[in-house]
PDB file of N, CA and C in Angstrom:
ATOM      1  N   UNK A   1      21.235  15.205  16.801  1.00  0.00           N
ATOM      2  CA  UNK A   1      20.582  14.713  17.990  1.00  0.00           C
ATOM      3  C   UNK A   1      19.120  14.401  17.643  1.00  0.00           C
ATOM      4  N   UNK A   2      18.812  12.950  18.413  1.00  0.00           N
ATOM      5  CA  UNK A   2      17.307  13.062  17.637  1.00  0.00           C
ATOM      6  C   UNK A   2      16.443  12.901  18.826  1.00  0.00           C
ATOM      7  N   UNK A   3      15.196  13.686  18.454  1.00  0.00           N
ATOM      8  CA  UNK A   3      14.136  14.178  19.515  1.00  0.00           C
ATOM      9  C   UNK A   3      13.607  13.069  20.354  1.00  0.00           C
ATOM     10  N   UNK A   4      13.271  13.094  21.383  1.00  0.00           N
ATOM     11  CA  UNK A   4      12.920  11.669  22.722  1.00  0.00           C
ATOM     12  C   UNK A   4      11.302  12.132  22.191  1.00  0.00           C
ATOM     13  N   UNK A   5      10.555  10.904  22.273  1.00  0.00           N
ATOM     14  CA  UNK A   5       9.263  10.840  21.992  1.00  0.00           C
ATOM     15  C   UNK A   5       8.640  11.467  23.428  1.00  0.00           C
ATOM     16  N   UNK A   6       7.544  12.086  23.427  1.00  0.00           N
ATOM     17  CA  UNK A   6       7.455  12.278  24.772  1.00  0.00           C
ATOM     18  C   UNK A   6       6.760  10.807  25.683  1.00  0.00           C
ATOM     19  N   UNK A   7       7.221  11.341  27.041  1.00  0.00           N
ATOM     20  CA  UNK A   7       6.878   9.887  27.815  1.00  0.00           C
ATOM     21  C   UNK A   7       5.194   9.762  28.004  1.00  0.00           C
ATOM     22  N   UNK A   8       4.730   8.717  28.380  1.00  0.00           N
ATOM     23  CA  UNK A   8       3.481   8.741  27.797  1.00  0.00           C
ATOM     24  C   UNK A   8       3.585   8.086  29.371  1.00  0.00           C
ATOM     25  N   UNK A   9       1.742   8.545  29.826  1.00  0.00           N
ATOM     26  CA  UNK A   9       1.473   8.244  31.457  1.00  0.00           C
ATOM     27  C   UNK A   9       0.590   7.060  30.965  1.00  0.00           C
ATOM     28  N   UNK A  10       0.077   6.078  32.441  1.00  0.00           N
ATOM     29  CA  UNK A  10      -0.429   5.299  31.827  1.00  0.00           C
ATOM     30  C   UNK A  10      -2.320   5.713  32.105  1.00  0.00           C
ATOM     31  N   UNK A  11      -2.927   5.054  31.410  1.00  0.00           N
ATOM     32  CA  UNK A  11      -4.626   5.815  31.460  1.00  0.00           C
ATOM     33  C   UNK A  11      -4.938   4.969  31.669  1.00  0.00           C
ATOM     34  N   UNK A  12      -6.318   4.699  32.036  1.00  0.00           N
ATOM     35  CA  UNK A  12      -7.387   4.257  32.690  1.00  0.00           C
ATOM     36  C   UNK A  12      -8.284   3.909  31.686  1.00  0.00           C
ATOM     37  N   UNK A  13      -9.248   2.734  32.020  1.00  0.00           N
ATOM     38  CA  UNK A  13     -10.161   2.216  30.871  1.00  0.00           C
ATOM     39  C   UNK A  13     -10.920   3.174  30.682  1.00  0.00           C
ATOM     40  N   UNK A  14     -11.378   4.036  31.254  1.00  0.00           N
ATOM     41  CA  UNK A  14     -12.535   5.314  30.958  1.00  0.00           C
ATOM     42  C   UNK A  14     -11.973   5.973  29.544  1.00  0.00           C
ATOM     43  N   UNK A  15     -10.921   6.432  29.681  1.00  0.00           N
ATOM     44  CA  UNK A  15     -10.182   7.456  28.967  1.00  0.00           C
ATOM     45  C   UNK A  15      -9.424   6.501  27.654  1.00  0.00           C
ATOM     46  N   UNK A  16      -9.504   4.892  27.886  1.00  0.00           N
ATOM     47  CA  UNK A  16      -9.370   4.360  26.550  1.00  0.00           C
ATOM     48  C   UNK A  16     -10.379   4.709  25.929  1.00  0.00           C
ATOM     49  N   UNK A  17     -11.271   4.192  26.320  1.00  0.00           N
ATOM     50  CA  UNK A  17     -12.759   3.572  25.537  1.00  0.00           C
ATOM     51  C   UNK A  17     -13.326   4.838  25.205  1.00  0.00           C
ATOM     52  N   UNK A  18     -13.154   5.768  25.436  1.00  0.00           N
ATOM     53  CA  UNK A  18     -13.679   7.634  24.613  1.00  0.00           C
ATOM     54  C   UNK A  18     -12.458   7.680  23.981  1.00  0.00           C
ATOM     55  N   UNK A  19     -11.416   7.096  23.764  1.00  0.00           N
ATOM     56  CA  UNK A  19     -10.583   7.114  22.655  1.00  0.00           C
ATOM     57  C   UNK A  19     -10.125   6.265  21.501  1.00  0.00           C
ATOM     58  N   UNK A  20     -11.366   4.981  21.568  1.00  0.00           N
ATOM     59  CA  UNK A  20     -11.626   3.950  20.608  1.00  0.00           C
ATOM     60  C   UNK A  20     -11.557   4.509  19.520  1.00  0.00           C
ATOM     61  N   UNK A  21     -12.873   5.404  19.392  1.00  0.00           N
ATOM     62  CA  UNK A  21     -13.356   4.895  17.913  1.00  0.00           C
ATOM     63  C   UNK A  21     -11.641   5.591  17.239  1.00  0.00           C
ATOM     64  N   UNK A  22     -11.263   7.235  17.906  1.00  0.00           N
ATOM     65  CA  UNK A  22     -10.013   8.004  17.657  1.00  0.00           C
ATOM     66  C   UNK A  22      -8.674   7.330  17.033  1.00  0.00           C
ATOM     67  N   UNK A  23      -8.995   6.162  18.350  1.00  0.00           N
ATOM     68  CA  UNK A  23      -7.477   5.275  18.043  1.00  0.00           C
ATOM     69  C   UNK A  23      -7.577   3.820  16.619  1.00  0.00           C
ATOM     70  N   UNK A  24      -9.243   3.855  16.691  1.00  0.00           N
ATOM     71  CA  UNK A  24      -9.584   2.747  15.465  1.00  0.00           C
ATOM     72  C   UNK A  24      -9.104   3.247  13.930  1.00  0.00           C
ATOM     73  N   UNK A  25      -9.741   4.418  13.904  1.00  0.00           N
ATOM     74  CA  UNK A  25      -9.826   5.212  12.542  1.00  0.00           C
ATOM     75  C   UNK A  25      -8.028   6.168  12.391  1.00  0.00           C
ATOM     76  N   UNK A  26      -6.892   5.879  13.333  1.00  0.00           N
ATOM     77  CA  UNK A  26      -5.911   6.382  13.149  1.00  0.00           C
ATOM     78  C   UNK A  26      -5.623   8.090  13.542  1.00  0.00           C
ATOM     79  N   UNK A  27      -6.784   8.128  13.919  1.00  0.00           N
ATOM     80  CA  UNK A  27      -6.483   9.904  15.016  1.00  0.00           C
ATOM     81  C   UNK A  27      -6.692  10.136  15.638  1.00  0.00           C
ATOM     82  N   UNK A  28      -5.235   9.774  16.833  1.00  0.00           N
ATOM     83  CA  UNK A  28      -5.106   9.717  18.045  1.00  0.00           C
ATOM     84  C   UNK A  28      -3.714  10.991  17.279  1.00  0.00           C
ATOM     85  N   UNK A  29      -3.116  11.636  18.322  1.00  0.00           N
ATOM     86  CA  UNK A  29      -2.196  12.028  18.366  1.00  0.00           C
ATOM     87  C   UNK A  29      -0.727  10.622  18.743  1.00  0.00           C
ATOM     88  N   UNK A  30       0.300  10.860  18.012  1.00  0.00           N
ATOM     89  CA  UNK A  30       1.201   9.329  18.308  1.00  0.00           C
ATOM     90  C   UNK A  30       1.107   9.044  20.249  1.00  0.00           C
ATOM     91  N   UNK A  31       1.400   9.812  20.698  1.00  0.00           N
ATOM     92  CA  UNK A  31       1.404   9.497  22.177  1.00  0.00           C
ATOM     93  C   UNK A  31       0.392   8.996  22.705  1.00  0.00           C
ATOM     94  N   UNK A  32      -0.671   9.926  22.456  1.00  0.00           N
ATOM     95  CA  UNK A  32      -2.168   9.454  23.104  1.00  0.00           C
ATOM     96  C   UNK A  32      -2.432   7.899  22.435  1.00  0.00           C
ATOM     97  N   UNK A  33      -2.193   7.640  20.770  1.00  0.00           N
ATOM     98  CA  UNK A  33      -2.169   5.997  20.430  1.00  0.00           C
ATOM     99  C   UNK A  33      -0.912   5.424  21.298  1.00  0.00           C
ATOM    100  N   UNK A  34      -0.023   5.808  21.846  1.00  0.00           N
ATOM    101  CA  UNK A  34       0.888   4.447  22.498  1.00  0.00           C
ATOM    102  C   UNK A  34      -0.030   4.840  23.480  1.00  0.00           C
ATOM    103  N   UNK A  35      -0.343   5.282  24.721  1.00  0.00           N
ATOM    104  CA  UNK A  35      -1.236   5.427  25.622  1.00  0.00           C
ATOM    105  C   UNK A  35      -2.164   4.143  25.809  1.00  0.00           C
ATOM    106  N   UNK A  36      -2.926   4.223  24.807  1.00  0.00           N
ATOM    107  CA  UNK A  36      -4.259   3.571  24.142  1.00  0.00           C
ATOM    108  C   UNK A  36      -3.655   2.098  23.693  1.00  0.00           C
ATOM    109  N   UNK A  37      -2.458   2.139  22.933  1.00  0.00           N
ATOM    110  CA  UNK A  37      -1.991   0.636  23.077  1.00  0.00           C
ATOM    111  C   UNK A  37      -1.432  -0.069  24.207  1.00  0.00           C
ATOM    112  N   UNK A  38      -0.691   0.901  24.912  1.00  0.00           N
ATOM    113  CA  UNK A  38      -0.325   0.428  26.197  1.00  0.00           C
ATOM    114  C   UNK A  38      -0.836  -0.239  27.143  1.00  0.00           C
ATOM    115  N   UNK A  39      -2.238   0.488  27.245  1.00  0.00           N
ATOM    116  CA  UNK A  39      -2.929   0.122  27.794  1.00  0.00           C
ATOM    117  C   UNK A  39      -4.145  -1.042  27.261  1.00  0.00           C
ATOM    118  N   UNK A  40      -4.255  -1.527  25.939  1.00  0.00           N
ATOM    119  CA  UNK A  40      -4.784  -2.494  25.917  1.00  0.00           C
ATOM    120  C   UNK A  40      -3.797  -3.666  25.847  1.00  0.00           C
ATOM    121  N   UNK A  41      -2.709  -3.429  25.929  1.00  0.00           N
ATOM    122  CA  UNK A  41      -1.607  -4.695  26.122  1.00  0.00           C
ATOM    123  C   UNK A  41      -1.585  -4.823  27.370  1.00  0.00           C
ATOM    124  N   UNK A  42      -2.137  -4.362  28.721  1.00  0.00           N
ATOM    125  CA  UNK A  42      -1.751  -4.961  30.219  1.00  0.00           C
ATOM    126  C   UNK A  42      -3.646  -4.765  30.540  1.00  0.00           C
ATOM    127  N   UNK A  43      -4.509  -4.532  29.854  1.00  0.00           N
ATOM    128  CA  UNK A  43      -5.765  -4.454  30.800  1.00  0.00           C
ATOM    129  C   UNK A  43      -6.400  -5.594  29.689  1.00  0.00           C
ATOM    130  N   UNK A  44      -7.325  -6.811  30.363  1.00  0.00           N
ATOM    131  CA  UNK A  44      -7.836  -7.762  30.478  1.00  0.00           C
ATOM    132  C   UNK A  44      -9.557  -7.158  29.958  1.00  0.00           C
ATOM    133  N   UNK A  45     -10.001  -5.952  30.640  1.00  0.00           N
ATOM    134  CA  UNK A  45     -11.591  -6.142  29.919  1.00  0.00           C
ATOM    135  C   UNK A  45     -11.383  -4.983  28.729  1.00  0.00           C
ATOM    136  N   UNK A  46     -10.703  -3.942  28.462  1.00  0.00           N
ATOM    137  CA  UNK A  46     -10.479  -3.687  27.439  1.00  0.00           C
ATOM    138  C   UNK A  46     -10.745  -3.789  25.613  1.00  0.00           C
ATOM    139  N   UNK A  47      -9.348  -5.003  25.762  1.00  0.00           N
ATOM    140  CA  UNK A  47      -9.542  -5.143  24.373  1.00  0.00           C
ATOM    141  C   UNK A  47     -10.824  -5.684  23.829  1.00  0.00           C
ATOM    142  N   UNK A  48     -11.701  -6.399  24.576  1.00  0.00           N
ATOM    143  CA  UNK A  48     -13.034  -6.831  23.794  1.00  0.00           C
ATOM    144  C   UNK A  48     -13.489  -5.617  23.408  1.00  0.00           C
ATOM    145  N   UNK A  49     -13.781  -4.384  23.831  1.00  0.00           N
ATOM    146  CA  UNK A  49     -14.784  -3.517  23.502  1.00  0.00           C
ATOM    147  C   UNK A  49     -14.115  -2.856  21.910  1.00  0.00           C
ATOM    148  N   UNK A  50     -12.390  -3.290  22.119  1.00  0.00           N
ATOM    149  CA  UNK A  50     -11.899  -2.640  20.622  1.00  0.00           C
ATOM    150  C   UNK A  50     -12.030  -3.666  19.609  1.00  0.00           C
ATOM    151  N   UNK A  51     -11.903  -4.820  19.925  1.00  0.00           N
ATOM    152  CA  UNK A  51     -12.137  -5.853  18.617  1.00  0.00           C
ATOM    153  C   UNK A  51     -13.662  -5.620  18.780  1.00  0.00           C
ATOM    154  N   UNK A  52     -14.615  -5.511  19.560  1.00  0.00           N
ATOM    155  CA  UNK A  52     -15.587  -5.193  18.249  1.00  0.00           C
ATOM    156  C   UNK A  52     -16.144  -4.409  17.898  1.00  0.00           C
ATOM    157  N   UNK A  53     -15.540  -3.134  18.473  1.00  0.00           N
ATOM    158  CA  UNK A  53     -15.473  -2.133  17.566  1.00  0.00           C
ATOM    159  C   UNK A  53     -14.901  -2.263  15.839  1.00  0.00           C
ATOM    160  N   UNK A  54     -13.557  -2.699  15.986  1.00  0.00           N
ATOM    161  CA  UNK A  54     -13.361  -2.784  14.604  1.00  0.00           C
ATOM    162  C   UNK A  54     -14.450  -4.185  13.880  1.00  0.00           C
ATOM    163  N   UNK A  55     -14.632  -5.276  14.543  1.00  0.00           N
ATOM    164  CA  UNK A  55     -15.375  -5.701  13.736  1.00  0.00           C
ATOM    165  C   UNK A  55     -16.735  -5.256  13.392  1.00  0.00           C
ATOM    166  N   UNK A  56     -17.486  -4.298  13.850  1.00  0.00           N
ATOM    167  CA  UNK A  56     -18.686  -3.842  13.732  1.00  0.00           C
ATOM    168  C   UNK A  56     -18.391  -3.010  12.726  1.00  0.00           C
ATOM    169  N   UNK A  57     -17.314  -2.156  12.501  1.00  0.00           N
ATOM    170  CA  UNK A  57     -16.872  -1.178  11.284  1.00  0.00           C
ATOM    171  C   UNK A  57     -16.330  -2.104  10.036  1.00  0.00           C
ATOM    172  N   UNK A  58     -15.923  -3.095  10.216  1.00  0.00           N
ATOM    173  CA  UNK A  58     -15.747  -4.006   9.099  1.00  0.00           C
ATOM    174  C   UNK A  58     -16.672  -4.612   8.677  1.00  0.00           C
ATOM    175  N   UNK A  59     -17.741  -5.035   9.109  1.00  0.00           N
ATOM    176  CA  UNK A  59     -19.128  -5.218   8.879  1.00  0.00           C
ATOM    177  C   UNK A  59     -20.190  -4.493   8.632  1.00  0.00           C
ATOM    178  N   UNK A  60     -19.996  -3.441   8.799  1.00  0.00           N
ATOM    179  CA  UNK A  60     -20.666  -1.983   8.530  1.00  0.00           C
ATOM    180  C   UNK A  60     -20.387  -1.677   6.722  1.00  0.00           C
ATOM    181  N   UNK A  61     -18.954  -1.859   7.165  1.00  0.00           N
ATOM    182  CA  UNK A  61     -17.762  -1.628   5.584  1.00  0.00           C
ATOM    183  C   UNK A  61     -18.310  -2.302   4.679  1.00  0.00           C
ATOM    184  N   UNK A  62     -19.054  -3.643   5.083  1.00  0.00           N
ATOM    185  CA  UNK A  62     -19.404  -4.772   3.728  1.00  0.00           C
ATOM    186  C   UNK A  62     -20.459  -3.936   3.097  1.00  0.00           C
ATOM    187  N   UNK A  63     -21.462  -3.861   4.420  1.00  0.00           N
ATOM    188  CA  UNK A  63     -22.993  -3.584   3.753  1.00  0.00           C
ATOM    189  C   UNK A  63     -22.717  -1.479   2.521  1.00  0.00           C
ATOM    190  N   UNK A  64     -21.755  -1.299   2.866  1.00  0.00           N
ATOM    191  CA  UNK A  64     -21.683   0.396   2.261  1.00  0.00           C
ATOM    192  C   UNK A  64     -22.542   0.140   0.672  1.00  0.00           C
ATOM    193  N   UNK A  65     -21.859  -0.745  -0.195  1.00  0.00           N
ATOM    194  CA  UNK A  65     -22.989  -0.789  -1.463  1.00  0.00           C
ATOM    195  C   UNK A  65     -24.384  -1.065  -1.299  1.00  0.00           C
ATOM    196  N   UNK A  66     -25.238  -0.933  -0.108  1.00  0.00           N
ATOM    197  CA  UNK A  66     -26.382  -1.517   0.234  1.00  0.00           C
ATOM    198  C   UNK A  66     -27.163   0.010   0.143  1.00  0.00           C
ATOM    199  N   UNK A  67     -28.758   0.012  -0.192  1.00  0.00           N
ATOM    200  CA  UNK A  67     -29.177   1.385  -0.525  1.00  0.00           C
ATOM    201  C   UNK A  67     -29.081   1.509   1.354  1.00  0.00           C
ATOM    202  N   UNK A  68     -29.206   3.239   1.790  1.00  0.00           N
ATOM    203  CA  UNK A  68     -28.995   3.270   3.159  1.00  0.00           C
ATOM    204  C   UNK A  68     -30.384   3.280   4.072  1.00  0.00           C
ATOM    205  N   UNK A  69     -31.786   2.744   3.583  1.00  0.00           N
ATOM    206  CA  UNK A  69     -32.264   2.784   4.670  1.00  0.00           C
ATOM    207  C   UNK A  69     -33.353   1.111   3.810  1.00  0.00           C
ATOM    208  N   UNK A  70     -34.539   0.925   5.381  1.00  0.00           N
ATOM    209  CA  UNK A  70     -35.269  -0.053   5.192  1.00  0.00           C
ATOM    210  C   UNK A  70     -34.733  -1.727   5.768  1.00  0.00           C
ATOM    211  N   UNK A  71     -35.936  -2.374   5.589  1.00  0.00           N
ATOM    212  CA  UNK A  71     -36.122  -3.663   6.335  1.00  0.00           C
ATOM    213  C   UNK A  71     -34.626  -4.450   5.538  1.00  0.00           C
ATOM    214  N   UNK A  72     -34.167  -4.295   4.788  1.00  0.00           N
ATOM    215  CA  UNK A  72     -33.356  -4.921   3.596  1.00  0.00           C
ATOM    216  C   UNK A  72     -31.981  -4.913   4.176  1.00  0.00           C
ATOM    217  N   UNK A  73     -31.678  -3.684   4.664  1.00  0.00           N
ATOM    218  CA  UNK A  73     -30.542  -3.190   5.074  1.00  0.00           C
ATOM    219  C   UNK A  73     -30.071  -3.217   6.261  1.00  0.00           C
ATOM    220  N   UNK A  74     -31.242  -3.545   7.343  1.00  0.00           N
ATOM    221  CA  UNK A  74     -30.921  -3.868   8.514  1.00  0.00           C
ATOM    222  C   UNK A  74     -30.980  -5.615   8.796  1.00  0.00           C
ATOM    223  N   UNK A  75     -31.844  -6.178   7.790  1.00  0.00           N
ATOM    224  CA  UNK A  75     -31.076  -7.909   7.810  1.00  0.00           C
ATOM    225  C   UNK A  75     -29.951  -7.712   7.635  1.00  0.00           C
ATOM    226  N   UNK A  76     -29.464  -6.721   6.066  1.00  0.00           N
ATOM    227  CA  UNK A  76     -27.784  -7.560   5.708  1.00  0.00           C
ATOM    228  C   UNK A  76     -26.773  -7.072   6.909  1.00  0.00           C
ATOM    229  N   UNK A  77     -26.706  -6.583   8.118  1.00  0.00           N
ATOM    230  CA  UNK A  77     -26.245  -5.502   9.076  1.00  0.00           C
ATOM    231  C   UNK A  77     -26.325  -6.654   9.869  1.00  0.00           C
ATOM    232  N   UNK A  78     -27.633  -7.244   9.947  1.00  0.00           N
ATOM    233  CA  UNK A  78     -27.340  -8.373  11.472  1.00  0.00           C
ATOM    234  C   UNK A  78     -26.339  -9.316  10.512  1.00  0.00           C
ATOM    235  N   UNK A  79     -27.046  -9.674   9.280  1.00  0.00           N
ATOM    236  CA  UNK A  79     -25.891 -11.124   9.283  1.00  0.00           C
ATOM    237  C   UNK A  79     -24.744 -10.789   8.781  1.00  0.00           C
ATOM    238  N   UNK A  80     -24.250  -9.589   8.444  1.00  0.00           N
ATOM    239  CA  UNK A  80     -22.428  -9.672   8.616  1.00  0.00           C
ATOM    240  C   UNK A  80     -22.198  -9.689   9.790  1.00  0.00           C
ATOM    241  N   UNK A  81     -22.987  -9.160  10.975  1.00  0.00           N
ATOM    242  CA  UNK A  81     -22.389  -8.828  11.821  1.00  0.00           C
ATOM    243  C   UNK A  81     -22.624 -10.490  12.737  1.00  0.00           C
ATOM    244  N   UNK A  82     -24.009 -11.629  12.523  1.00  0.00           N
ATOM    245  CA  UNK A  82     -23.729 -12.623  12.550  1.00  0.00           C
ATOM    246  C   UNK A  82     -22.437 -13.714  12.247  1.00  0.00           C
ATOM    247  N   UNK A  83     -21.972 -13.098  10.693  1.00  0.00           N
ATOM    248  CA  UNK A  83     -20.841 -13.555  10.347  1.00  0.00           C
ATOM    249  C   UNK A  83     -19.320 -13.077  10.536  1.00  0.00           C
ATOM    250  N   UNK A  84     -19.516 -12.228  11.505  1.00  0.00           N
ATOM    251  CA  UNK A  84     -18.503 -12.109  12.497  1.00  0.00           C
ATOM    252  C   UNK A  84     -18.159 -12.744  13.952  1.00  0.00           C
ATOM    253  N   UNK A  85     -19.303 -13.503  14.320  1.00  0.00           N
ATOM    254  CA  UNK A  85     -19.281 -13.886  15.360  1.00  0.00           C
ATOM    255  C   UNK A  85     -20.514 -13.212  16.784  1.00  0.00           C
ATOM    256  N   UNK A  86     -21.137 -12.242  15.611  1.00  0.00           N
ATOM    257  CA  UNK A  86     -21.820 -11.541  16.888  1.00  0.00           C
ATOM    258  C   UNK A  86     -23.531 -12.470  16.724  1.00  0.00           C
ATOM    259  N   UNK A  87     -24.139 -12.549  17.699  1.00  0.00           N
ATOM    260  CA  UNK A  87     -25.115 -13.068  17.738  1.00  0.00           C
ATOM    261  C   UNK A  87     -26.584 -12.184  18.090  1.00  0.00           C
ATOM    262  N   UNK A  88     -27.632 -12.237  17.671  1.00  0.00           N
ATOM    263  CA  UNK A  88     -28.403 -10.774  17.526  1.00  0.00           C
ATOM    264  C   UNK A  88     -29.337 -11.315  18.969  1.00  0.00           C
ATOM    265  N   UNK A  89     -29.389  -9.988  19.384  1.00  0.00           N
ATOM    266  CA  UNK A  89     -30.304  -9.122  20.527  1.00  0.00           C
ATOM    267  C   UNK A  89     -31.531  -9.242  20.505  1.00  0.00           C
ATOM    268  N   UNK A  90     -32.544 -10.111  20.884  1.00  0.00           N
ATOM    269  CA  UNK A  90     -33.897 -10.258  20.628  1.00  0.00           C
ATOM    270  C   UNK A  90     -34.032  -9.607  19.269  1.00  0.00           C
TER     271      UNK A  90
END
């Protein structure tokens, strides 16, 4: 006999989005990630805040061989993150 996954309720954008970065980096518990996917497959303002989350960590990811502090390191930070599509903040 094989075990029923447990049923998963559905959550609320509050309780996604404090479970981003969890569900980005792969530790969510399996339920709490279907939860978290579930719910960005039927909610509309959502998924923006997770795509760029991951793209800000994939752009983060480039600059890692970069020394970690100074004026140097926060250009190469805007323009990956330029070359993702994000556009900089005054």
């Amino acid at each position: 006999m094989t075990a029923t996954p447990p049923l998963t309720t559905p959550i609320d954008c509050e309780t996604a989005v404090r479970r981003l970065w969890d569900y980005i980096d792969g530790a969510l518990a399996e339920h709490a990630a279907v939860e978290v996917a579930t719910h960005l497959a039927a909610c509309a303002k959502c998924p923006p805040h997770f795509a760029f989350a991951r793209s800000f960590l994939l752009a983060v990811g480039r600059t890692a061989t970069i020394a970690p502090h100074g004026a140097a390191t926060r250009e190469r930070v805007l323009r990956a993150l330029e070359a993702e599509g994000f556009s900089r903040a005054g």
